[in-house]
Protein backbone atom coordinates (compact mmCIF):
# COMPACT_ATOMS: atom_id res chain seq x y z
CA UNK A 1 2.82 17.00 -33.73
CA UNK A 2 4.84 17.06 -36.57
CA UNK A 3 7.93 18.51 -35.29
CA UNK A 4 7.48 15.73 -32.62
CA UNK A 5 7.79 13.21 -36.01
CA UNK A 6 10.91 15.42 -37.10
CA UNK A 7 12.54 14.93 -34.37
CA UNK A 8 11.94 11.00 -33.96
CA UNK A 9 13.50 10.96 -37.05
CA UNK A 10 16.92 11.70 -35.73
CA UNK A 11 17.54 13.61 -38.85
CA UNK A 12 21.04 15.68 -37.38
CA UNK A 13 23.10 13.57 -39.26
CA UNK A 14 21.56 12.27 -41.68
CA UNK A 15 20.53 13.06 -45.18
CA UNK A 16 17.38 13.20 -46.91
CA UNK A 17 16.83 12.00 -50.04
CA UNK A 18 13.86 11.28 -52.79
CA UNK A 19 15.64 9.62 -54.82
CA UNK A 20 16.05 5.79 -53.84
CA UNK A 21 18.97 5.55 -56.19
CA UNK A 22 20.72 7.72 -54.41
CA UNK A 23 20.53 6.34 -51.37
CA UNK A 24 23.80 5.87 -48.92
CA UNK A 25 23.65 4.66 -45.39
CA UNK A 26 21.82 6.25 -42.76
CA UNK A 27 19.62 8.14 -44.96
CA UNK A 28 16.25 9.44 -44.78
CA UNK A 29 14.11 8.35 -47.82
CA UNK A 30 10.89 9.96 -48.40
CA UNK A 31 8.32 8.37 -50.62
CA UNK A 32 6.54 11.08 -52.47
CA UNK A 33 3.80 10.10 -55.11
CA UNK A 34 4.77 11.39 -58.38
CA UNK A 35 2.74 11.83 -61.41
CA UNK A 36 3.19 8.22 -63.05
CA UNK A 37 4.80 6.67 -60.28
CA UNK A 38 4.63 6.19 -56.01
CA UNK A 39 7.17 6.91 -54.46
CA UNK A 40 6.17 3.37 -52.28
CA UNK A 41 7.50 1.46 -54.88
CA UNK A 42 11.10 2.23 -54.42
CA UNK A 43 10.67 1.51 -50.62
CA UNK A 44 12.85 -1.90 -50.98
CA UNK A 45 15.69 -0.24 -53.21
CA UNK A 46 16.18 2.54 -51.07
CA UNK A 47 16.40 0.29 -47.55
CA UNK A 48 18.73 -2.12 -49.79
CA UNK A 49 20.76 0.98 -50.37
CA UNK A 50 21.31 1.93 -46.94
CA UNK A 51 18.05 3.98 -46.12
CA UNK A 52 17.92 3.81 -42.23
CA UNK A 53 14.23 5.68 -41.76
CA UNK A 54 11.68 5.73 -44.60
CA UNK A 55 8.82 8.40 -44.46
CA UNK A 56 5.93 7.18 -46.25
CA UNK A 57 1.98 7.34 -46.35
CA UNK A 58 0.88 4.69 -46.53
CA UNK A 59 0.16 2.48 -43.23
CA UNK A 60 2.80 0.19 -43.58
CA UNK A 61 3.47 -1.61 -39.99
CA UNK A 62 7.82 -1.44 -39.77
CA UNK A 63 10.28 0.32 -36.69
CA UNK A 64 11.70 1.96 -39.75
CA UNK A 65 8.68 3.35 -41.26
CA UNK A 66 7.15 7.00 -40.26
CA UNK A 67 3.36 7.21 -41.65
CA UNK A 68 2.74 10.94 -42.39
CA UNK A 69 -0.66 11.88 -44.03
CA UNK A 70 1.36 14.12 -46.82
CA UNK A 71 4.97 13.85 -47.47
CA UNK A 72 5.58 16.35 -49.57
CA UNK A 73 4.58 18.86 -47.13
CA UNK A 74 6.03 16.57 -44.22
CA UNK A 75 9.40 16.97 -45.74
CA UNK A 76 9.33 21.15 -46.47
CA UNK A 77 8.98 20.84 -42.70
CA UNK A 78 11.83 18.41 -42.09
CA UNK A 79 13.79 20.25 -44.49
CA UNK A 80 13.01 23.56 -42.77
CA UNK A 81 14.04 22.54 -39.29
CA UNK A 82 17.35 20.47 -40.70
CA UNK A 83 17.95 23.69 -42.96
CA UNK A 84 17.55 26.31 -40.31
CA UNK A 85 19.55 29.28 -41.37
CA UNK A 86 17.86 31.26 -44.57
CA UNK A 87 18.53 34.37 -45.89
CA UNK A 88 16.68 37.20 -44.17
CA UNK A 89 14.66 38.66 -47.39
CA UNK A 90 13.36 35.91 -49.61
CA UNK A 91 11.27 37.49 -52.60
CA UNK A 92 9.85 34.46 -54.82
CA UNK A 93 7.66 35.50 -58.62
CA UNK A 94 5.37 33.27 -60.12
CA UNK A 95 3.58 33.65 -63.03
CA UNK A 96 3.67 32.35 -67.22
CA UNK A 97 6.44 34.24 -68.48
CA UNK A 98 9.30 36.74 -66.87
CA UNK A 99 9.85 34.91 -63.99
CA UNK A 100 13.65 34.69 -64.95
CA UNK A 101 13.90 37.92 -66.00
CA UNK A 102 12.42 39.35 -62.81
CA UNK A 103 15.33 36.99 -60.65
CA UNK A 104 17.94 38.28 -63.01
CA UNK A 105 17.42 42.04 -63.35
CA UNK A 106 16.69 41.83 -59.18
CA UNK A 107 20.21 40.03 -58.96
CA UNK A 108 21.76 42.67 -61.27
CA UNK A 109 21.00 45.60 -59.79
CA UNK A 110 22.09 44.50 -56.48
CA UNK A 111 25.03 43.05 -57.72
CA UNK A 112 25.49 46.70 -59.32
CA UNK A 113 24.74 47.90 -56.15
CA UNK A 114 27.51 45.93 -54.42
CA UNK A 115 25.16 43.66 -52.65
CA UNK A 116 25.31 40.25 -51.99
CA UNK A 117 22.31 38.69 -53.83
CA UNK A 118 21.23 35.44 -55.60
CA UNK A 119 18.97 34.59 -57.87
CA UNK A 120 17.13 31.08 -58.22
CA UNK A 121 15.60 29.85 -61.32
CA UNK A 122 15.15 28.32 -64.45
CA UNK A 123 18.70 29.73 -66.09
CA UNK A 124 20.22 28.19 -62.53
CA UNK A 125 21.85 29.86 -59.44
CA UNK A 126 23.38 33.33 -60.07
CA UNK A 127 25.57 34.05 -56.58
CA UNK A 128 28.69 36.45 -56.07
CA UNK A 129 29.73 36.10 -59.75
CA UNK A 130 29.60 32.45 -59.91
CA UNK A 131 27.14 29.72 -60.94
CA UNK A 132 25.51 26.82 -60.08
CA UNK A 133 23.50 24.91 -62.78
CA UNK A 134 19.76 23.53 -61.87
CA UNK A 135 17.57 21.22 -63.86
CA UNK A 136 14.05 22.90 -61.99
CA UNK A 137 12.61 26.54 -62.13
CA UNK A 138 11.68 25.84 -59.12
CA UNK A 139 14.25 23.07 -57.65
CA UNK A 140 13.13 20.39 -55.24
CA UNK A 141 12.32 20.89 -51.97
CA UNK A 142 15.65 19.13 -50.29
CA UNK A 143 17.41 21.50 -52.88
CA UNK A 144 15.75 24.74 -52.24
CA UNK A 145 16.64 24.18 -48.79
CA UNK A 146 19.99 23.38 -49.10
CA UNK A 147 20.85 26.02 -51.16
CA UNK A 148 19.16 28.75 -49.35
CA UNK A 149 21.07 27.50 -46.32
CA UNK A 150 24.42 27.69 -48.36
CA UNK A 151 23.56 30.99 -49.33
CA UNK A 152 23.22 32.54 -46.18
CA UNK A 153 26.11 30.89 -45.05
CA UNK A 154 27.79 32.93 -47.48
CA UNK A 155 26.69 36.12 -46.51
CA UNK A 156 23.79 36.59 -49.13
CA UNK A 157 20.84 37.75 -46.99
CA UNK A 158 18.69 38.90 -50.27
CA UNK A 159 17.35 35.91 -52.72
CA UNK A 160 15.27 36.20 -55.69
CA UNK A 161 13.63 32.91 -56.53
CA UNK A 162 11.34 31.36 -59.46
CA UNK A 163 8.05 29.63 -57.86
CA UNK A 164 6.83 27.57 -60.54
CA UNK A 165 2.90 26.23 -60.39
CA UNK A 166 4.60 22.78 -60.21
CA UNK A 167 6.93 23.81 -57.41
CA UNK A 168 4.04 25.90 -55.30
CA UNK A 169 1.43 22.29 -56.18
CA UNK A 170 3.79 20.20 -54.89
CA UNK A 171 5.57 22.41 -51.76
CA UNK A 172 8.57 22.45 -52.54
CA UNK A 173 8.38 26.64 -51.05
CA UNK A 174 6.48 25.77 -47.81
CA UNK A 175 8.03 26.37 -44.57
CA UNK A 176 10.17 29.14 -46.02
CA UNK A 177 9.82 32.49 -45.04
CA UNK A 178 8.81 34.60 -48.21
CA UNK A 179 9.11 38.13 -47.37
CA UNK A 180 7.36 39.45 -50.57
CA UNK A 181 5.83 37.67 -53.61
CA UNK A 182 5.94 39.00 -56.95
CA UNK A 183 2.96 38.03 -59.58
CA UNK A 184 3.88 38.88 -63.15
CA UNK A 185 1.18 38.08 -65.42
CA UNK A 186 -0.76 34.71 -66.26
CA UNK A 187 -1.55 32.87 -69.39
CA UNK A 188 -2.26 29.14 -71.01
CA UNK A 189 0.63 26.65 -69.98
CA UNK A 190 1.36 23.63 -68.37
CA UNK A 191 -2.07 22.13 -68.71
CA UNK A 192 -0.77 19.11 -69.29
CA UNK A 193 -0.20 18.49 -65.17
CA UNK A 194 -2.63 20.62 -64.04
CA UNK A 195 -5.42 19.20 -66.89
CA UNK A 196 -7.23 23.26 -66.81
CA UNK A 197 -6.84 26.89 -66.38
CA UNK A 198 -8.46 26.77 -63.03
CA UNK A 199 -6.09 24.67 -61.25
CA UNK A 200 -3.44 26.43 -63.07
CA UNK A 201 -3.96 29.52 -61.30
CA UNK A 202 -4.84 27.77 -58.15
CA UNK A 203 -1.35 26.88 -58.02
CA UNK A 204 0.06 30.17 -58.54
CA UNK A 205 -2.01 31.91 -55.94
CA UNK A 206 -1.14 29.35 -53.52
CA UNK A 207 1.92 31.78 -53.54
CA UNK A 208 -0.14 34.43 -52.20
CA UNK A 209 -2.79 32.52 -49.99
CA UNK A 210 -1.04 30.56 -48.10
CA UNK A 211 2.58 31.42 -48.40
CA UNK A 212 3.09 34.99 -47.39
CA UNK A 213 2.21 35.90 -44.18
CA UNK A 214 0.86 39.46 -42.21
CA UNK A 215 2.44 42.52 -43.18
CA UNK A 216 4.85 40.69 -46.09
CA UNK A 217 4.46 42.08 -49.54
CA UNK A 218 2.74 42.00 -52.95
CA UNK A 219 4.56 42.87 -56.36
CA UNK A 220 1.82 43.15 -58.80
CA UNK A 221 1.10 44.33 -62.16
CA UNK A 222 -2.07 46.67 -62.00
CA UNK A 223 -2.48 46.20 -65.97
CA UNK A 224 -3.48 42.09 -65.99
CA UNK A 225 -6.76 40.75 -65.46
CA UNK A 226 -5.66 39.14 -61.85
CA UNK A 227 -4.98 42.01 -60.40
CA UNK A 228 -8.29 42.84 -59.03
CA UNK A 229 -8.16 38.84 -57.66
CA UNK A 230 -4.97 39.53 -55.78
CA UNK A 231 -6.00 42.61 -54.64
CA UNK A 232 -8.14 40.97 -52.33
CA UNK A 233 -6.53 38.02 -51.22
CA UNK A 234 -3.99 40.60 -50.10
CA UNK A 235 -6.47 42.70 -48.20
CA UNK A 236 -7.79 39.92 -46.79
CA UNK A 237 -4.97 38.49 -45.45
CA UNK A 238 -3.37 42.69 -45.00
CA UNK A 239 -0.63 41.56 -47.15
CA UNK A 240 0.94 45.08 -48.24
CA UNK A 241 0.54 46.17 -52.27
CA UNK A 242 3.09 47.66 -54.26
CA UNK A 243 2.08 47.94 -57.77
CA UNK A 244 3.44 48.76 -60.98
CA UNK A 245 2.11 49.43 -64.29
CA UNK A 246 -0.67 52.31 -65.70
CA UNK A 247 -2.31 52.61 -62.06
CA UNK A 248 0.81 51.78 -60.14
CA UNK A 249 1.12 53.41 -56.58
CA UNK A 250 4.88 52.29 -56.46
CA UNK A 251 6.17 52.62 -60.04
CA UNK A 252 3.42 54.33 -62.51
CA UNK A 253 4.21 54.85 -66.35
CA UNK A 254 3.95 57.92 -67.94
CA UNK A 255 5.44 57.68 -71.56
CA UNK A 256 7.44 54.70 -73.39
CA UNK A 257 8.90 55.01 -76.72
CA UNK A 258 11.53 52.68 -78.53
CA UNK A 259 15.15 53.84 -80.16
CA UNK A 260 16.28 50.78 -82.38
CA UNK A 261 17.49 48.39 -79.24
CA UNK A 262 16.98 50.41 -76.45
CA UNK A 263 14.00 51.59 -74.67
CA UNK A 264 13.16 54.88 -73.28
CA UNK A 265 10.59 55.42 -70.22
CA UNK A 266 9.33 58.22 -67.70
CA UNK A 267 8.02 56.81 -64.66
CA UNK A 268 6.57 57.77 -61.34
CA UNK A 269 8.89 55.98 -58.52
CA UNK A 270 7.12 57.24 -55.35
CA UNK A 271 6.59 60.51 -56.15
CA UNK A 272 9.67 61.02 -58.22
CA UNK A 273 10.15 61.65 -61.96
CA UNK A 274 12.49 59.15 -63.63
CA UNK A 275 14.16 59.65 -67.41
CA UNK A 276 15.48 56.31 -67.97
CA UNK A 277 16.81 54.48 -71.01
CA UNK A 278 17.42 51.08 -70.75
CA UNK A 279 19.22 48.45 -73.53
CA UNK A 280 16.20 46.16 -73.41
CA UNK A 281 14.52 44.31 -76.53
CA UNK A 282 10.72 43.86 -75.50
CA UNK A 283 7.90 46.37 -74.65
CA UNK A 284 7.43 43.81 -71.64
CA UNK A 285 10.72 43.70 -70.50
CA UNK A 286 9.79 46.98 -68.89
CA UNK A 287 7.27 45.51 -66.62
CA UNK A 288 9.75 42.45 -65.17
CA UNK A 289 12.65 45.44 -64.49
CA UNK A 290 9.86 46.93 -62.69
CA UNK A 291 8.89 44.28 -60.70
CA UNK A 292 12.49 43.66 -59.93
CA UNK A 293 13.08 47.40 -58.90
CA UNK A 294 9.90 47.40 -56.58
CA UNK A 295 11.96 44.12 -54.88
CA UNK A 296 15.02 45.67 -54.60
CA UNK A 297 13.72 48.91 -53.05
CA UNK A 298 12.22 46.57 -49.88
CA UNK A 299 16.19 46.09 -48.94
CA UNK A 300 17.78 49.12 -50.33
CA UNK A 301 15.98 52.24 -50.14
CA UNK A 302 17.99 54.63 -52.22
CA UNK A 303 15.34 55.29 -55.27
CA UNK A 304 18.30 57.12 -57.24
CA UNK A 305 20.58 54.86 -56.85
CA UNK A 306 18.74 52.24 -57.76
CA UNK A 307 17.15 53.96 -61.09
CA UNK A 308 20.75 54.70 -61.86
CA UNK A 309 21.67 51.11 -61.95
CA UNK A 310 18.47 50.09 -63.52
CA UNK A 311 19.87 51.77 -66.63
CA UNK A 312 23.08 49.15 -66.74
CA UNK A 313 21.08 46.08 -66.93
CA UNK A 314 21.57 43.32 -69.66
CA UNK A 315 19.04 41.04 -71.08
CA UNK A 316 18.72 37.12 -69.10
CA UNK A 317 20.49 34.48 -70.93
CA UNK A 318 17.75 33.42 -74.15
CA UNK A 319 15.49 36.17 -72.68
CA UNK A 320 15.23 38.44 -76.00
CA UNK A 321 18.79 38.19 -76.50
CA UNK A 322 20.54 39.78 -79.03
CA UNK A 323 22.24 37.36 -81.21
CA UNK A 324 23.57 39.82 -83.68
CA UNK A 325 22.91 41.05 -87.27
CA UNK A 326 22.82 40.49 -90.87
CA UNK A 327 23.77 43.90 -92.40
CA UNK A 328 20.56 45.86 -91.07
CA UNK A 329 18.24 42.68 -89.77
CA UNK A 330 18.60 41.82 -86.43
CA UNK A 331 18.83 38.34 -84.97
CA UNK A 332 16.70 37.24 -81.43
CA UNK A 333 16.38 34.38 -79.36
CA UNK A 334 13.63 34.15 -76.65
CA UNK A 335 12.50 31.42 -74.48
CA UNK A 336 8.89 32.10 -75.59
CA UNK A 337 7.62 28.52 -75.63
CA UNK A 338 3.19 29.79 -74.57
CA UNK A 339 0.79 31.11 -77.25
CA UNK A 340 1.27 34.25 -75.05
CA UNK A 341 5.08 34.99 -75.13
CA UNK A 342 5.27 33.65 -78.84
CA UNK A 343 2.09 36.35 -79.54
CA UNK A 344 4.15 39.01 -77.41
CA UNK A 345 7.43 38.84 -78.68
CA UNK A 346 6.34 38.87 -82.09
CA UNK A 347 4.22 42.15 -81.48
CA UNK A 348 6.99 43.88 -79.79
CA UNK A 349 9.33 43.11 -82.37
CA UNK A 350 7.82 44.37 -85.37
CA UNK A 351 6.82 47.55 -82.89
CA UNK A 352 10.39 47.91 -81.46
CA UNK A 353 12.13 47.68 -84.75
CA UNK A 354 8.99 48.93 -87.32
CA UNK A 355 9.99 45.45 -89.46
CA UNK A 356 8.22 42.73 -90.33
CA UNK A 357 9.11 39.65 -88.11
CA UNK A 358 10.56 35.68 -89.14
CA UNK A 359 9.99 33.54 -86.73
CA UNK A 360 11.81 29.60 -86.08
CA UNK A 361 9.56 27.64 -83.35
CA UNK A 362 8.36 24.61 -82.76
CA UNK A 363 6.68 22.88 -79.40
CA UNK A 364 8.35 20.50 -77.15
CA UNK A 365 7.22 16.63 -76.84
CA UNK A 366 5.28 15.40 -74.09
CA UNK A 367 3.39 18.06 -72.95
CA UNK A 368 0.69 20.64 -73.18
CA UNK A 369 -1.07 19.77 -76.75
CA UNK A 370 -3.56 21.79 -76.55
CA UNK A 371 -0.97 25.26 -77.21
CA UNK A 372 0.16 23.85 -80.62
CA UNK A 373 -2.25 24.91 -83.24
CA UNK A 374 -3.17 28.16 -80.89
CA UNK A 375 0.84 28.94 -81.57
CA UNK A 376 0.89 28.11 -85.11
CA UNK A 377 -2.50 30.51 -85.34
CA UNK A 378 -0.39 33.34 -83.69
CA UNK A 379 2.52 32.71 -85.90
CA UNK A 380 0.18 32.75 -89.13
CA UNK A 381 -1.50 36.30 -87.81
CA UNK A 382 1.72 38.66 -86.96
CA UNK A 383 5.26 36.34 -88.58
CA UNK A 384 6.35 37.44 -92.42
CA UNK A 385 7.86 33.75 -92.70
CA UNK A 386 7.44 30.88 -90.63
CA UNK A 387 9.82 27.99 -90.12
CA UNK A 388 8.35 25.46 -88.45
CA UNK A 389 11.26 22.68 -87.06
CA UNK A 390 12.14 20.98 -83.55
CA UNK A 391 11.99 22.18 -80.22
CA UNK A 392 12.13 19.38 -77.46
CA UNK A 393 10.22 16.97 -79.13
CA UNK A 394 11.46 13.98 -75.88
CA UNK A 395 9.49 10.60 -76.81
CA UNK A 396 6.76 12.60 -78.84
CA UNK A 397 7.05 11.89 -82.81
CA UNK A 398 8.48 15.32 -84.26
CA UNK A 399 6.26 14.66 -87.49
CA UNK A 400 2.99 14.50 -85.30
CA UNK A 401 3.99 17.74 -83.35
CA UNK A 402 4.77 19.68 -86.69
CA UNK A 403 1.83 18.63 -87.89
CA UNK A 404 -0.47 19.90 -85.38
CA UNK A 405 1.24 23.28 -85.03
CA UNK A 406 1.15 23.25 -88.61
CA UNK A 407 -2.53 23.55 -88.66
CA UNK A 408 -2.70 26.86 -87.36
CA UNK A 409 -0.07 28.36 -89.64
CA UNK A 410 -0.34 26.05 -93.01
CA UNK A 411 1.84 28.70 -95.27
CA UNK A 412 4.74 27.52 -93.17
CA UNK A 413 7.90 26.18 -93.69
CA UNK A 414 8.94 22.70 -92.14
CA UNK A 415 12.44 21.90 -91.60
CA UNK A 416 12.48 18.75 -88.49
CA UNK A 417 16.57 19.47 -88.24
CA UNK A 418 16.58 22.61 -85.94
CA UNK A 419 20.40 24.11 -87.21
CA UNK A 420 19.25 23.74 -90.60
CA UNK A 421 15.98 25.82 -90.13
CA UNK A 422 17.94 28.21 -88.34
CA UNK A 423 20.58 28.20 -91.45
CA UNK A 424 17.79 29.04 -94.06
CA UNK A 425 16.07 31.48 -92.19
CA UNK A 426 18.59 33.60 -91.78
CA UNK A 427 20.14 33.17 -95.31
CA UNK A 428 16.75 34.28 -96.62
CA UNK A 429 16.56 36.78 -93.70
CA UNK A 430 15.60 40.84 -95.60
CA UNK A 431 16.84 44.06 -94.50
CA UNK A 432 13.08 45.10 -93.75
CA UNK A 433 12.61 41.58 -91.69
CA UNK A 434 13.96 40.76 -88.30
CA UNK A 435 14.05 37.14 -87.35
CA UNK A 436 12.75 35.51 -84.07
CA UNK A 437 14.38 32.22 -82.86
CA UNK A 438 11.98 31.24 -80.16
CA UNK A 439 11.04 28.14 -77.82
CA UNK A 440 14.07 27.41 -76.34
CA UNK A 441 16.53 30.26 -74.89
CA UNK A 442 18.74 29.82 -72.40
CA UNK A 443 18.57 25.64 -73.11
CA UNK A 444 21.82 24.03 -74.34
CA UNK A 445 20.20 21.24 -75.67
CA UNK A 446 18.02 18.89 -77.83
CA UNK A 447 15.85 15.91 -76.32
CA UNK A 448 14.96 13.79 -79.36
CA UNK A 449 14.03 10.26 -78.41
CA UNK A 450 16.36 9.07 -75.07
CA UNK A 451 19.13 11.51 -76.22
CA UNK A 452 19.80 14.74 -75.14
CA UNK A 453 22.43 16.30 -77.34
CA UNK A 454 24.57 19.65 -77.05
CA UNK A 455 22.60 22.68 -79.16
CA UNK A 456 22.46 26.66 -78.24
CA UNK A 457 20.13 28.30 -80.77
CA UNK A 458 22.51 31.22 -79.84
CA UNK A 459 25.87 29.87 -81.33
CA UNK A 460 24.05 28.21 -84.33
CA UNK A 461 22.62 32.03 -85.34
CA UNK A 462 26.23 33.23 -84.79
CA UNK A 463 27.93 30.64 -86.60
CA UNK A 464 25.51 31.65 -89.52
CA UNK A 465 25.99 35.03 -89.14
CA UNK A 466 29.26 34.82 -90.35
């Protein structure tokens, strides 16, 4: 029935768009519902622009309307069957944190390797040594397609891409053929779209229920609480397991110790003993190259090869980065924007580098309130000194933000101009202290009001570290 729609739409030609902006003649507009807004009510500006077809549902009687009962899902299809040619091995990982670092160690190894592969994500489109920025972890569902199309045409047959719980929610990765799924781990975010925990990881399972299909594959962590959760879904629905962690039957851990920056690990890769050392800041950084190996061994089978490579692989842009050092105190920036990944990275720090840990944070504006004092708690329990200063604070007032972060960690240190808290904390940055810059990573930028101005936590730590 639907592809009977599709094809009514005489979509060859013609673009699709949901934007109503956008709009140029002959497009296809699609009127998806958004959070604050309908997608119904930019109908007229998108036929004034030149929209020849409008897909909408509500029962509106016009020869140019098509009445579907869900667009979003309506237009994965359309997008699917426009959109035809895909890469052959798809792998997309959801979960709170590592997502990106999962993508990027999957695209470095092959890459290593010397094959064609892309990865999809927050930090943007990593493809045959170039780049293509994106604005979505997961991007829209016109844009997914378009790009996995692009890519194949290309000759990249193996994709790593972020599925974010807003992306799986609203579709975006339906109609694509996911050849494995990779679950990392799960913790408090986003609440403020999908209002509690449940629905949270409702979304990211939607990966696993309804996405991948007979005989595809599971990456999963044995060591998280989910596990036994997935476990089942996948039996039920004889999706295959390969797991990784303490109880692993793909890649199982045997011993992990640290050596200043690097990280040294025997492992179990099916039925072989590995030695590897790898340049990695982060006791968990272990688990997302494992994931990443796992995916990588489903389209290149050499195990020793692909340990080999494993031991070249850099850190993802803002990803516990190594910004540099102040004589014998090291400098790191890390995306780490949950009470989770703030709680981790702290931890591994100060257990990586046996030295107490500084921390710069804040929380961005106009969204989940409820992780603010739990993060200032975290910082108060396991940070020597806390600077407390702006992340994203968008239409939010910074004062209010501070304030309620501030309540979890009130020994802290407020400065609201971000370079400036950077500046003091590392000129009173100690040789027994390392110092954490954490919220924002790989982002280039401040949102402060309407205005989003040029920053990189990275080059303002540099810059000091002179």
């Amino acid at each position: 029935m639907l592809s009977k729609k599709i094809k009514s739409l005489k979509y060859q030609n013609r673009n699709f768009s949901i934007n109503s902006k956008k709009i140029k003649r002959n497009d296809i507009f699609f009127a998806i519902d958004g959070l604050t807004q309908s997608g119904n009510s930019f109908i007229s500006e998108a036929i004034a622009n030149g929209a020849s077809a409008v897909v909408t549902s509500s029962s509106i009687k016009n020869q140019r309307y098509l009445r579907v009962h869900n667009v979003r899902k309506f237009l994965a299809e359309a997008c699917s069957i426009k959109y035809k040619k895909k890469p052959k091995n798809i792998i997309a990982v959801t979960g709170t944190n590592g997502k990106s670092s999962v993508a990027n160690f999957y695209y470095q190894i092959l890459k290593n390797l010397k094959i064609n592969s892309a990865a999809i994500g927050t930090i943007g489109i990593h493809y045959k040594n170039k780049f293509k920025k994106t604005y979505l972890t997961t991007p829209d569902t016109i844009t997914i397609h378009k790009e996995l199309n692009f890519l194949k045409k290309n000759g990249i047959e193996n994709v790593c891409l972020e599925a974010s719980s807003h992306g799986l929610h609203q579709h975006r990765l339906d109609n694509i053929n996911i050849n494995a799924g990779i679950f990392t781990n799960f913790t408090q975010d986003h609440l403020d779209y999908h209002k509690n925990l449940k629905n949270y990881l409702k979304a990211k399972l939607y990966l696993f229920k309804n996405l991948l299909k007979k005989n595809s594959f599971a990456i999963i962590d044995t060591d998280i609480p989910q596990y036994s959760l997935l476990k089942k879904i996948c039996n039920r629905r004889k999706i295959k397991i390969l797991s990784f962690g303490s109880k692993g039957n793909t890649i199982k851990l045997i011993s992990h110790y640290f050596l200043e920056r690097q990280q040294i690990i025997k492992i179990n890769f099916l039925n072989k003993i590995y030695n590897v050392s790898v340049n990695l800041i982060g006791d968990f950084q272990i688990k997302n190259l494992f994931a990443a190996i796992i995916a990588v061994y489903l389209s290149f089978k050499d195990k020793d090869k692909i340990i080999k490579t494993s031991t070249k692989i850099n850190t993802a842009t803002g990803r516990m980065q190594y910004v540099g050092n102040k004589k014998k105190s090291t400098v790191v920036v890390d995306y780490a924007h949950t009470p989770d990944a703030l709680k981790k990275s702290l931890q591994t720090l100060a257990k990586q580098f046996n030295k107490k840990v500084d921390v710069v944070f804040g929380c961005g504006g106009d969204r989940d309130q409820g992780k603010r004092f739990k993060m200032g708690k975290i910082a108060d329990q396991f940070a020597s000194k806390i600077y407390l200063t702006n992340d994203n604070p968008r239409y939010e007032n910074p004062i209010s933000i501070i304030k309620q972060i501030k309540k979890g960690c009130p020994r802290s240190k407020v400065i609201l101009d971000r370079k400036i808290a950077i500046k003091l904390a590392i000129k009173n940055l100690k040789m027994d202290s390392i110092l954490l810059i954490a919220g924002k990573g790989h982002e280039n930028y401040q949102i402060i009001n309407n205005k989003k101005k040029y920053f990189s936590d990275q080059k303002v730590a540099k810059f000091f570290l002179k």
